[in-house]
N, C-alpha and C. Protein backbone atom coordinates (compact mmCIF):
# COMPACT_ATOMS: atom_id res chain seq x y z
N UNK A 1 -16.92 7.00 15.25
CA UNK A 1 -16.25 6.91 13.97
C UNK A 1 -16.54 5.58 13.28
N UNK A 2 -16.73 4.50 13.94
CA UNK A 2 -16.87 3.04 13.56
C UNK A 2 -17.99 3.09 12.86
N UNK A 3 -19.09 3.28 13.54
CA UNK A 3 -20.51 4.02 12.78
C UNK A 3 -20.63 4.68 10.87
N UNK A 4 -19.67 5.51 11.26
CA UNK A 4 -20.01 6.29 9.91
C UNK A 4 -18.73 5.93 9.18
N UNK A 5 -18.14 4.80 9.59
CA UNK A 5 -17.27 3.64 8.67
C UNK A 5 -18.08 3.13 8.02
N UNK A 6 -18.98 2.25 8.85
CA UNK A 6 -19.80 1.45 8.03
C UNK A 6 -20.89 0.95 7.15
N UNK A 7 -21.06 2.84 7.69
CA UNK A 7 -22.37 3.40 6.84
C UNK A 7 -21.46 3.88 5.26
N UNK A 8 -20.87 4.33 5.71
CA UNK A 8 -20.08 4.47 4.17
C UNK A 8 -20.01 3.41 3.67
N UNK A 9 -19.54 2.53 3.91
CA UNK A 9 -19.24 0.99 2.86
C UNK A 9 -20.43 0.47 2.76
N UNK A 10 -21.39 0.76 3.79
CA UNK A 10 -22.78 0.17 3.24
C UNK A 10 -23.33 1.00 1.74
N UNK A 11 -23.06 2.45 2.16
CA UNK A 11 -23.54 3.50 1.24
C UNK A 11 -22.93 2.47 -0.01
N UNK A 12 -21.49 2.85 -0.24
CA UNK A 12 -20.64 2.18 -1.82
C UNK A 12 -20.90 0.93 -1.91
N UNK A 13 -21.01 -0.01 -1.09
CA UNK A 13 -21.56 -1.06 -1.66
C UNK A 13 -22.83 -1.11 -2.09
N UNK A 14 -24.13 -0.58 -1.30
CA UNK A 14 -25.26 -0.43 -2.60
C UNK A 14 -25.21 -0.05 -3.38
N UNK A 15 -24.57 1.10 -4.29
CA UNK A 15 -24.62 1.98 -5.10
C UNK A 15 -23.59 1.14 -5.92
N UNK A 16 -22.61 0.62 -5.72
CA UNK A 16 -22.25 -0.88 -6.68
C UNK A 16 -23.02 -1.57 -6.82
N UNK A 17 -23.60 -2.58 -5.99
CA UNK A 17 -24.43 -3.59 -6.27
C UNK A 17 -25.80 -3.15 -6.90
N UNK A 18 -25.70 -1.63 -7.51
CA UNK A 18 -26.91 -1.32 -8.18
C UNK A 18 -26.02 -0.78 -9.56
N UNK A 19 -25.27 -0.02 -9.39
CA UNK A 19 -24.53 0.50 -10.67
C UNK A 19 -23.09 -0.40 -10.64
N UNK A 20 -22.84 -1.70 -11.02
CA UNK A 20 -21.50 -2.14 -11.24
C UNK A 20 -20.77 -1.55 -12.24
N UNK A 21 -21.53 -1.25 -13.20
CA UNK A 21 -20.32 -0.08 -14.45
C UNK A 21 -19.62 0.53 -13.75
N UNK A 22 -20.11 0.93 -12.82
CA UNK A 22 -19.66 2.73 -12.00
C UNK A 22 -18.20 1.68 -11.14
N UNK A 23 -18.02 0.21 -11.14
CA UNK A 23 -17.42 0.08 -10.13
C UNK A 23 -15.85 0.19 -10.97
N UNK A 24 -15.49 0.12 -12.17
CA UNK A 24 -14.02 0.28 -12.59
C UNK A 24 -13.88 1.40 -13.13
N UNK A 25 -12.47 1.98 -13.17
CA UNK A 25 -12.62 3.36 -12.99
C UNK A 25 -10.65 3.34 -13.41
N UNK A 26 -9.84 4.02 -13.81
CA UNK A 26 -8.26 4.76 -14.02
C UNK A 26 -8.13 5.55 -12.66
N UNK A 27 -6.78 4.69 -12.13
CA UNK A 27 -6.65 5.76 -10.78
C UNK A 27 -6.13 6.40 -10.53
N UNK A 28 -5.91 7.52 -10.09
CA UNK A 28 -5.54 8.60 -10.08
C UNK A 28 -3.81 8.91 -10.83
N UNK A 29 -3.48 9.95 -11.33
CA UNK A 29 -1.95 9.58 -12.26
C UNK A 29 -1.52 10.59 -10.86
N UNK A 30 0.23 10.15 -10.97
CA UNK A 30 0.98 10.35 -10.48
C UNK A 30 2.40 10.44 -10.93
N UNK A 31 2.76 11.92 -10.97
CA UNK A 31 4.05 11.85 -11.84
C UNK A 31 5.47 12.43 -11.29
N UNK A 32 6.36 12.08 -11.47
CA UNK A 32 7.40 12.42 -11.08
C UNK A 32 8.52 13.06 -11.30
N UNK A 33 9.09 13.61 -11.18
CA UNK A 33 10.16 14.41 -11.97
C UNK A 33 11.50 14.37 -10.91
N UNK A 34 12.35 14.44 -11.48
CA UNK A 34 14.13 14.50 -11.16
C UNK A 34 13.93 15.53 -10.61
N UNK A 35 14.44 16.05 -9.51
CA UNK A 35 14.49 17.62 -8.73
C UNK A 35 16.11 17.81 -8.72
N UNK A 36 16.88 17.05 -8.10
CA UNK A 36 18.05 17.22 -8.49
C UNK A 36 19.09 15.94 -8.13
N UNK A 37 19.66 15.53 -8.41
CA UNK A 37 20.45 14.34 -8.34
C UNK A 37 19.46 12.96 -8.35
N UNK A 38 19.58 12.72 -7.53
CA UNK A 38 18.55 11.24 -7.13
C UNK A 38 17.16 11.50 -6.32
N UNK A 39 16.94 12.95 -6.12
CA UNK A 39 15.80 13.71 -5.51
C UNK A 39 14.84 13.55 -6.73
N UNK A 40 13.57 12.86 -6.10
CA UNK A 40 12.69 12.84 -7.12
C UNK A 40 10.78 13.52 -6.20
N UNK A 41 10.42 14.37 -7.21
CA UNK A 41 9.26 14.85 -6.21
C UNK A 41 8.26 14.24 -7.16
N UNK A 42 7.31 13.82 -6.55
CA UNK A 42 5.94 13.31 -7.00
C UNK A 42 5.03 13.93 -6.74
N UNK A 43 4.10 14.39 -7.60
CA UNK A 43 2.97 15.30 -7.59
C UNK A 43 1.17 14.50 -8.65
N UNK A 44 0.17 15.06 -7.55
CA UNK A 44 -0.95 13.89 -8.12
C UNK A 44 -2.18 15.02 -8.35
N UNK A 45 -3.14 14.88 -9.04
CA UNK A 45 -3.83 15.68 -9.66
C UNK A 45 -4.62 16.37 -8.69
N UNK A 46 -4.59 16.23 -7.59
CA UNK A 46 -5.24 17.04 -6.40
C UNK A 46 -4.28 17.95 -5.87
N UNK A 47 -3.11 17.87 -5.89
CA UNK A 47 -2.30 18.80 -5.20
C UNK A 47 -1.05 18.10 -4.08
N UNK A 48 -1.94 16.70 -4.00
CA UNK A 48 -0.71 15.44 -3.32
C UNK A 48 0.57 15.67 -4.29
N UNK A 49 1.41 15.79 -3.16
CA UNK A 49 2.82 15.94 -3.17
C UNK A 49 3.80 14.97 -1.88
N UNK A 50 4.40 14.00 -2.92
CA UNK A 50 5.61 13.51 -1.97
C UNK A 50 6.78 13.88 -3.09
N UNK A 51 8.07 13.66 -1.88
CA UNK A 51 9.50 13.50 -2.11
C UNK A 51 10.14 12.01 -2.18
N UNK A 52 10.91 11.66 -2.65
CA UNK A 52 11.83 10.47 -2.35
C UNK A 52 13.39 10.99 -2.68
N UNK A 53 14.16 9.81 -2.17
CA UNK A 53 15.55 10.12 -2.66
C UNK A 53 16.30 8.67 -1.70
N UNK A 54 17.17 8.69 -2.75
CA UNK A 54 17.83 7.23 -2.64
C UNK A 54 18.92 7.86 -1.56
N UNK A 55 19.66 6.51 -1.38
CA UNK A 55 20.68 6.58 0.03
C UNK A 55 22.09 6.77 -0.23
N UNK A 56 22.47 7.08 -0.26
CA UNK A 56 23.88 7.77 -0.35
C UNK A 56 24.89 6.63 -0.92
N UNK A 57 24.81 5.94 -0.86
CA UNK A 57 25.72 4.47 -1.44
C UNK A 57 25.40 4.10 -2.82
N UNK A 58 24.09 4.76 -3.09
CA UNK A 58 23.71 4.57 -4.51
C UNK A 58 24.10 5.84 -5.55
N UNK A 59 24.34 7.16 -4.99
CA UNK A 59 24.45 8.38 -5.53
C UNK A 59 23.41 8.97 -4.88
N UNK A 60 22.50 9.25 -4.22
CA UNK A 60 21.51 10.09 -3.52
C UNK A 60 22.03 10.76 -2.40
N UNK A 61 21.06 11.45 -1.82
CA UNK A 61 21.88 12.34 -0.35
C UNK A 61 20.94 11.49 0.79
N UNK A 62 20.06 10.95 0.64
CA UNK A 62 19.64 10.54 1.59
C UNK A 62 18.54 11.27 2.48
N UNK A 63 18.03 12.20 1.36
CA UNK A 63 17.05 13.30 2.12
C UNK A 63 15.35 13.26 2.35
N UNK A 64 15.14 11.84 1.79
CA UNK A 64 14.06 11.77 2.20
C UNK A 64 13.72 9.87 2.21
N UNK A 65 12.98 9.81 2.40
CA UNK A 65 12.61 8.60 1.99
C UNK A 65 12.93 7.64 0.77
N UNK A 66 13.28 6.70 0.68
CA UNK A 66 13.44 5.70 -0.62
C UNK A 66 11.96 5.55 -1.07
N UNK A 67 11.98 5.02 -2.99
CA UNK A 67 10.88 4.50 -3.06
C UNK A 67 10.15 3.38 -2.81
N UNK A 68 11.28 2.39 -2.39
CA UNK A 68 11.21 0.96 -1.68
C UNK A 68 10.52 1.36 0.31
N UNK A 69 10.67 2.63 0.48
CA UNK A 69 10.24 2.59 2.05
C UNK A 69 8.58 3.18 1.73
N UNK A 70 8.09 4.23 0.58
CA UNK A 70 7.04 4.67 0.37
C UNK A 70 6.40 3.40 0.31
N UNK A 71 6.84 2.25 -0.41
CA UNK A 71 6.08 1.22 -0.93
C UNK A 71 5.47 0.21 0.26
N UNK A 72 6.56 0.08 1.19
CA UNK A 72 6.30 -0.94 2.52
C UNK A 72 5.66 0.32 3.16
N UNK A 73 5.47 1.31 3.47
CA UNK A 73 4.13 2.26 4.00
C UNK A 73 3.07 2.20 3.80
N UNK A 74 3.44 2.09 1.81
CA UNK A 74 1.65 2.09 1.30
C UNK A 74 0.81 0.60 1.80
N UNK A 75 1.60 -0.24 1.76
CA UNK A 75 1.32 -1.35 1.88
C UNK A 75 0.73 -1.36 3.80
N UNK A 76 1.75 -1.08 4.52
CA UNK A 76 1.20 -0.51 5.79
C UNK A 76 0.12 -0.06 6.09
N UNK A 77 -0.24 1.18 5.53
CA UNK A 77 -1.11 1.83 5.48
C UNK A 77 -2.39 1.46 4.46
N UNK A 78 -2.20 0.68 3.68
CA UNK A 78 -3.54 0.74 3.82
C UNK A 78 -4.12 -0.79 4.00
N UNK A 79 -3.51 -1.40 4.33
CA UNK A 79 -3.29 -2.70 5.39
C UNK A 79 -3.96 -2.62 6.57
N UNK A 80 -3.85 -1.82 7.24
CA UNK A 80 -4.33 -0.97 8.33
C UNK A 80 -5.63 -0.85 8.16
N UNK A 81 -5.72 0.25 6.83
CA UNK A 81 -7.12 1.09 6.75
C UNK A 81 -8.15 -0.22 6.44
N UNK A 82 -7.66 -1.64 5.53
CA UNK A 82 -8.92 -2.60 4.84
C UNK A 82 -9.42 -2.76 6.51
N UNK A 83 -8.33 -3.01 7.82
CA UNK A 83 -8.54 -3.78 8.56
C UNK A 83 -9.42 -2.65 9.42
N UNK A 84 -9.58 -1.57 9.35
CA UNK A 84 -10.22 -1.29 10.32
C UNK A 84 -11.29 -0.94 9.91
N UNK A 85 -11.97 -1.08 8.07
CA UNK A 85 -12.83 -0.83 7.66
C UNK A 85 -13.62 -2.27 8.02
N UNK A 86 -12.89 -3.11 7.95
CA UNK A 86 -13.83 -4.62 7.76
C UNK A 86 -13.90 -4.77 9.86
N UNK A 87 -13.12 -3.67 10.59
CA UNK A 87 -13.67 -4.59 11.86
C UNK A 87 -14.89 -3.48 12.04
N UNK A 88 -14.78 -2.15 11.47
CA UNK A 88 -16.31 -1.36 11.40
C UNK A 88 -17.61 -2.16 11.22
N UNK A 89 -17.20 -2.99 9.86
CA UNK A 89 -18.34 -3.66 9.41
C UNK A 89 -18.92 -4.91 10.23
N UNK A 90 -18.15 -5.51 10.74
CA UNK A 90 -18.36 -6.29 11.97
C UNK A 90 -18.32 -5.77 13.53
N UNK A 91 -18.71 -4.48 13.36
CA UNK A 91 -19.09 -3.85 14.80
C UNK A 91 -17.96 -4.63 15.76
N UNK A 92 -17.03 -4.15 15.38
CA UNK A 92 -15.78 -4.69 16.60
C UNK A 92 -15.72 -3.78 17.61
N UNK A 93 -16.11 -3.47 18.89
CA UNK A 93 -15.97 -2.54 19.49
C UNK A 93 -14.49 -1.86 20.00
N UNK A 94 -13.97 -1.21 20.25
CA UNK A 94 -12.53 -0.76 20.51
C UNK A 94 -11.38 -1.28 19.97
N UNK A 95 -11.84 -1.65 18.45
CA UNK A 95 -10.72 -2.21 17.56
C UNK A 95 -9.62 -0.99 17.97
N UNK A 96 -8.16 -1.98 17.67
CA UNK A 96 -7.09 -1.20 17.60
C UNK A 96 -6.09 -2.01 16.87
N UNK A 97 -5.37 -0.93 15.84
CA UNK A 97 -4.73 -2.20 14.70
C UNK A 97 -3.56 -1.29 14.52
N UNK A 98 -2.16 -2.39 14.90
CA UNK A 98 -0.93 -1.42 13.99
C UNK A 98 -0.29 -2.46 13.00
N UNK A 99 -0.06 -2.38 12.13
CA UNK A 99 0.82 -2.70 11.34
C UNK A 99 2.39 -2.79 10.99
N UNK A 100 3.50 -3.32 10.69
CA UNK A 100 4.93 -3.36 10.31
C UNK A 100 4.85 -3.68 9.09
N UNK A 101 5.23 -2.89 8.16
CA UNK A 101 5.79 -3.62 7.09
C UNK A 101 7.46 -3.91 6.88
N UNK A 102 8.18 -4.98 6.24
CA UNK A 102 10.08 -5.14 6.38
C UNK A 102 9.25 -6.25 5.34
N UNK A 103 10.75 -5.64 4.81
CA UNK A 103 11.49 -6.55 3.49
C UNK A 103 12.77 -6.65 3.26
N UNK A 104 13.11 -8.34 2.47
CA UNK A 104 14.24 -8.34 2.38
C UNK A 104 14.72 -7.92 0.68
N UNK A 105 16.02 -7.34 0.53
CA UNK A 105 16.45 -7.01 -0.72
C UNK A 105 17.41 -7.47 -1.16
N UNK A 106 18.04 -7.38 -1.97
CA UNK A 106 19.69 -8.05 -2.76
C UNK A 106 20.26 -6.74 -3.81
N UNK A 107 21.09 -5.97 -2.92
CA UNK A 107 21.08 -4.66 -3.81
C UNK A 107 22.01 -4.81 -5.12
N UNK A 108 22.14 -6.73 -5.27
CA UNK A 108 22.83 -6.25 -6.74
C UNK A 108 21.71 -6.47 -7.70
N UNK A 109 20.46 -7.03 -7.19
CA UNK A 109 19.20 -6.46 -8.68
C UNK A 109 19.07 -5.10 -8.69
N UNK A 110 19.05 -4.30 -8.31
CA UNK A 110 18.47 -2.90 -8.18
C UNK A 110 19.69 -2.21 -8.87
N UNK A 111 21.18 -2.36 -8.82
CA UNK A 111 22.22 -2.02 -9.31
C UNK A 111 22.65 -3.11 -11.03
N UNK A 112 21.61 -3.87 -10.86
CA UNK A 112 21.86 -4.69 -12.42
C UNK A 112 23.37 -5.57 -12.41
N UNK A 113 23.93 -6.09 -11.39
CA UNK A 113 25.02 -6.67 -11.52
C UNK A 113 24.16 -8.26 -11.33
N UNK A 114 23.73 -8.66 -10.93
CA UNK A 114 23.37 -10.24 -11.23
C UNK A 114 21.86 -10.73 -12.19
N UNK A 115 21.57 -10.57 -13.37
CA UNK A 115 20.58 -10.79 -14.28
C UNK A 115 19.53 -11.81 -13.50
N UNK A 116 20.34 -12.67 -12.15
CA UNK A 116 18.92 -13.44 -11.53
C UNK A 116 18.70 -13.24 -10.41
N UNK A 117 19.15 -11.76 -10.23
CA UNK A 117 18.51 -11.44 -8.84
C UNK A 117 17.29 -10.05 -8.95
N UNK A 118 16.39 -10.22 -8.83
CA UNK A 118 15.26 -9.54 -9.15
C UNK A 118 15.15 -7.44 -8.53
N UNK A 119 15.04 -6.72 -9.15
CA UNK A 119 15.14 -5.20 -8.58
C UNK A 119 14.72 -5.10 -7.28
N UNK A 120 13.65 -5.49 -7.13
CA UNK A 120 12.42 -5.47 -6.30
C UNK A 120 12.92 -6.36 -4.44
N UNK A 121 11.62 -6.27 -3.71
CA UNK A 121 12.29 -7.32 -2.66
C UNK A 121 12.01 -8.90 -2.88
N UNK A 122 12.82 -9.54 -2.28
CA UNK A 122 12.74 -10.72 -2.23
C UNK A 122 11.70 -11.18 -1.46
N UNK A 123 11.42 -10.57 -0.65
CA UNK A 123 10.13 -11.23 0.19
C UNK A 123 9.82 -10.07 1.29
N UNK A 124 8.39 -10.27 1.34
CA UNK A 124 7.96 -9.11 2.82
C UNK A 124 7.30 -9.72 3.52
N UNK A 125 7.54 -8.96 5.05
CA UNK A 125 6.81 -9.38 6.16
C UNK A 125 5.70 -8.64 6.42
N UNK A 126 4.38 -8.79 7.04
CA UNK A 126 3.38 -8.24 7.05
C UNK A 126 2.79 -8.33 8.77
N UNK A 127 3.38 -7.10 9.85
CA UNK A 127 3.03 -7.96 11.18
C UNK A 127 2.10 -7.21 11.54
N UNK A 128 0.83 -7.98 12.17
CA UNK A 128 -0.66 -6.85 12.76
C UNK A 128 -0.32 -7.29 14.66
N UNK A 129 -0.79 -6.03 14.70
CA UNK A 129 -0.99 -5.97 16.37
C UNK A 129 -2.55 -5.35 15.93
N UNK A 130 -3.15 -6.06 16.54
CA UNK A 130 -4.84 -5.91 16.87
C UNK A 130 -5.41 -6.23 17.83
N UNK A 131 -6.39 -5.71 18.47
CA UNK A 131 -7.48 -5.70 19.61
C UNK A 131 -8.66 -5.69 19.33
N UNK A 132 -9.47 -6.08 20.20
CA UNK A 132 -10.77 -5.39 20.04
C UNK A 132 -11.81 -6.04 21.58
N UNK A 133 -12.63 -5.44 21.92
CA UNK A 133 -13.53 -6.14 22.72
C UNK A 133 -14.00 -7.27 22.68
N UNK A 134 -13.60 -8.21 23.82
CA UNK A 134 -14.28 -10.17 23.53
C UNK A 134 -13.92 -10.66 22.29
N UNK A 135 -12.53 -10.25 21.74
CA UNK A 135 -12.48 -10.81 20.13
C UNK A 135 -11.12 -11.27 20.21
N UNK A 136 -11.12 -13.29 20.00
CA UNK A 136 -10.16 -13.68 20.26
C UNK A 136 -8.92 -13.57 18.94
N UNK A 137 -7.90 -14.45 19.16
CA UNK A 137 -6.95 -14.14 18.29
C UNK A 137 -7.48 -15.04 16.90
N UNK A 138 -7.70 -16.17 17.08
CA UNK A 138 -8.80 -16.51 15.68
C UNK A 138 -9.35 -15.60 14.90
N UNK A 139 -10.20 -14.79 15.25
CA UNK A 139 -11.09 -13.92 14.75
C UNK A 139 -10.07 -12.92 14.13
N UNK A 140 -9.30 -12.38 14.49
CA UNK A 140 -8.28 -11.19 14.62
C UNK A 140 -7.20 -11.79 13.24
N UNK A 141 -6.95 -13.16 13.20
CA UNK A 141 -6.24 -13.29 12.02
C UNK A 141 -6.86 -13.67 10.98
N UNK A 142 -8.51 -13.86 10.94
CA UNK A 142 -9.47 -13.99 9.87
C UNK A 142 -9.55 -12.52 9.47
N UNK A 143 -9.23 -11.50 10.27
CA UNK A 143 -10.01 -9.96 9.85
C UNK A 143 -8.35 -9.54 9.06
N UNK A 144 -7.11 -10.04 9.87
CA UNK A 144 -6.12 -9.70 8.71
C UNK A 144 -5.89 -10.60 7.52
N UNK A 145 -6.53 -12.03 7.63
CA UNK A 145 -6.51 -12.17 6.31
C UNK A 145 -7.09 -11.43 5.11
N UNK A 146 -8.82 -11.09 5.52
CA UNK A 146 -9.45 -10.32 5.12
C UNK A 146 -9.01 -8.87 4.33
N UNK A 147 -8.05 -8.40 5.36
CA UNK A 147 -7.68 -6.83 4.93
C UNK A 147 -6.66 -6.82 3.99
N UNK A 148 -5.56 -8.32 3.75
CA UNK A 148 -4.52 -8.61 2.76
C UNK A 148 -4.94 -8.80 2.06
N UNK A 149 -6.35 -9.63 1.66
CA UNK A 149 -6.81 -9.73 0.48
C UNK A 149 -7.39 -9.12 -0.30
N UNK A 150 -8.08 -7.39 0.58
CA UNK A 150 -8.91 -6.96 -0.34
C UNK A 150 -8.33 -5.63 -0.33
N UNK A 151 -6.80 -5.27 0.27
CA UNK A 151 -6.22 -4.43 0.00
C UNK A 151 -6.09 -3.85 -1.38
N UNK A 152 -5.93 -3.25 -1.58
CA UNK A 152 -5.21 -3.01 -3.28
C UNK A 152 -3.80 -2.95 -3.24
N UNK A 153 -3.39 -2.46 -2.36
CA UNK A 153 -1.62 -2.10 -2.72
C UNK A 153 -1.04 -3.42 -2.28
N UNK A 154 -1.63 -4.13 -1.19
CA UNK A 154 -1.08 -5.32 -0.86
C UNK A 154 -1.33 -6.67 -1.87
N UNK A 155 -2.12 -6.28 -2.69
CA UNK A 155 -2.61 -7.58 -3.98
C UNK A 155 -2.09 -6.62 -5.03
N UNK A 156 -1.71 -5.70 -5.52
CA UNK A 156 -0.64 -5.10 -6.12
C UNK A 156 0.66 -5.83 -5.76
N UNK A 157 1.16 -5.83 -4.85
CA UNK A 157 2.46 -6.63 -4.38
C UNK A 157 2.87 -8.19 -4.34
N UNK A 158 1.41 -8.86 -4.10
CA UNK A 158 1.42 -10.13 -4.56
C UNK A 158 0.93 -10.83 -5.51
N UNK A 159 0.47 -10.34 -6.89
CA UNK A 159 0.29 -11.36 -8.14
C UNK A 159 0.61 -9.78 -9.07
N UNK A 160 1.33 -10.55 -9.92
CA UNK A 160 1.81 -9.51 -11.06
C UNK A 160 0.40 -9.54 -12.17
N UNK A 161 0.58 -7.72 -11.95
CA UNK A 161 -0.15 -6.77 -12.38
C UNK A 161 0.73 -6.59 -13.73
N UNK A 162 -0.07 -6.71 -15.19
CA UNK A 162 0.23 -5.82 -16.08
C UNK A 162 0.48 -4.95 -16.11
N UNK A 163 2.18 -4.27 -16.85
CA UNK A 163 2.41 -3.60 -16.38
C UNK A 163 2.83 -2.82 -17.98
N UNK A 164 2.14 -2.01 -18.60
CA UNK A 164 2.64 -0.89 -20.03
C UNK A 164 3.50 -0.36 -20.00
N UNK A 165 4.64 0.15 -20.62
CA UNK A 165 5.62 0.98 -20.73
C UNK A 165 5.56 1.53 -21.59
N UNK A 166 5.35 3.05 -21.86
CA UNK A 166 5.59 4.09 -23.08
C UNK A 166 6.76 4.62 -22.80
N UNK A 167 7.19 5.08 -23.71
CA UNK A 167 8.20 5.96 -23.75
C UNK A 167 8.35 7.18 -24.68
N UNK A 168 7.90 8.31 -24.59
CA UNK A 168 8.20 9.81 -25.59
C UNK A 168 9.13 10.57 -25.16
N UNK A 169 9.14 11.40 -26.15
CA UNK A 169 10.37 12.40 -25.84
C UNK A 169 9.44 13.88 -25.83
């Protein structure tokens, strides 16, 4: 599998470094709708479908996931995926990588009772458990620096992204 990791990123990276137009691109939309109370289903132009729903202290039932837990996943996940693409590319033999994502919150931004306490979290933790053959722990926190930086959802989370708001009826 490591193999035809890295033949792929070799593949997209030539085919960038020959067509850079081709490299920015609108990503995929994702929309959401109220299902019923605080149940919200998300649906994406392929047929991807998630659920969320807030926790019962807020008005929700608690039936699926928050959108604050999708977010420390995405971030998880594909935290994970930069890191095991970049130890492909460096022929790491028997890489093995897990990830934690935790954050802290202040649920009176998210409820609007203190104007200086922010919606969002206050800060996240980012923990890797990694391996690999003859590859010391040096190396191992150069390859997760690597994967934080060229994440997208995780550089989504750390420098503010322009952000549009429309609104129609």
């Amino acid at each position: 599998m490591t193999d035809a990791i890295r033949a792929a990123i070799e593949g997209a990276s030539a085919y960038l470094t020959e067509h850079p137009d081709e490299a920015r691109y609108t990503d995929s939309l994702a929309t959401a709708r109220v299902e019923s109370g605080l149940r919200v289903r998300v649906e994406g132009p392929n047929g991807e479908v998630l659920e969320t729903d807030m926790p019962g202290a807020v008005g929700g039932a608690g039936s699926a996931p928050s959108p604050g837990w999708f977010l420390r996943a995405a971030v998880a996940s594909c935290v994970t995926s930069l890191a095991t693409m970049r130890a492909a590319q460096l022929s790491l033999a028997n890489f093995t990588c897990q990830v934690e994502v935790d954050s802290e919150s202040d649920d009176r931004g998210i409820l609007g009772l203190d104007a200086s306490v922010p919606g969002g979290p206050l800060s996240m933790r980012i923990g890797f458990r990694m391996s690999a053959d003859d590859v010391g722990l040096e190396k191992l926190e150069e390859l997760a620096v690597w994967a934080m930086e060229h994440c997208p959802v995780s550089d989504t989370v750390r420098r503010a992204v322009p952000v549009h708001v429309e609104v129609s009826s």
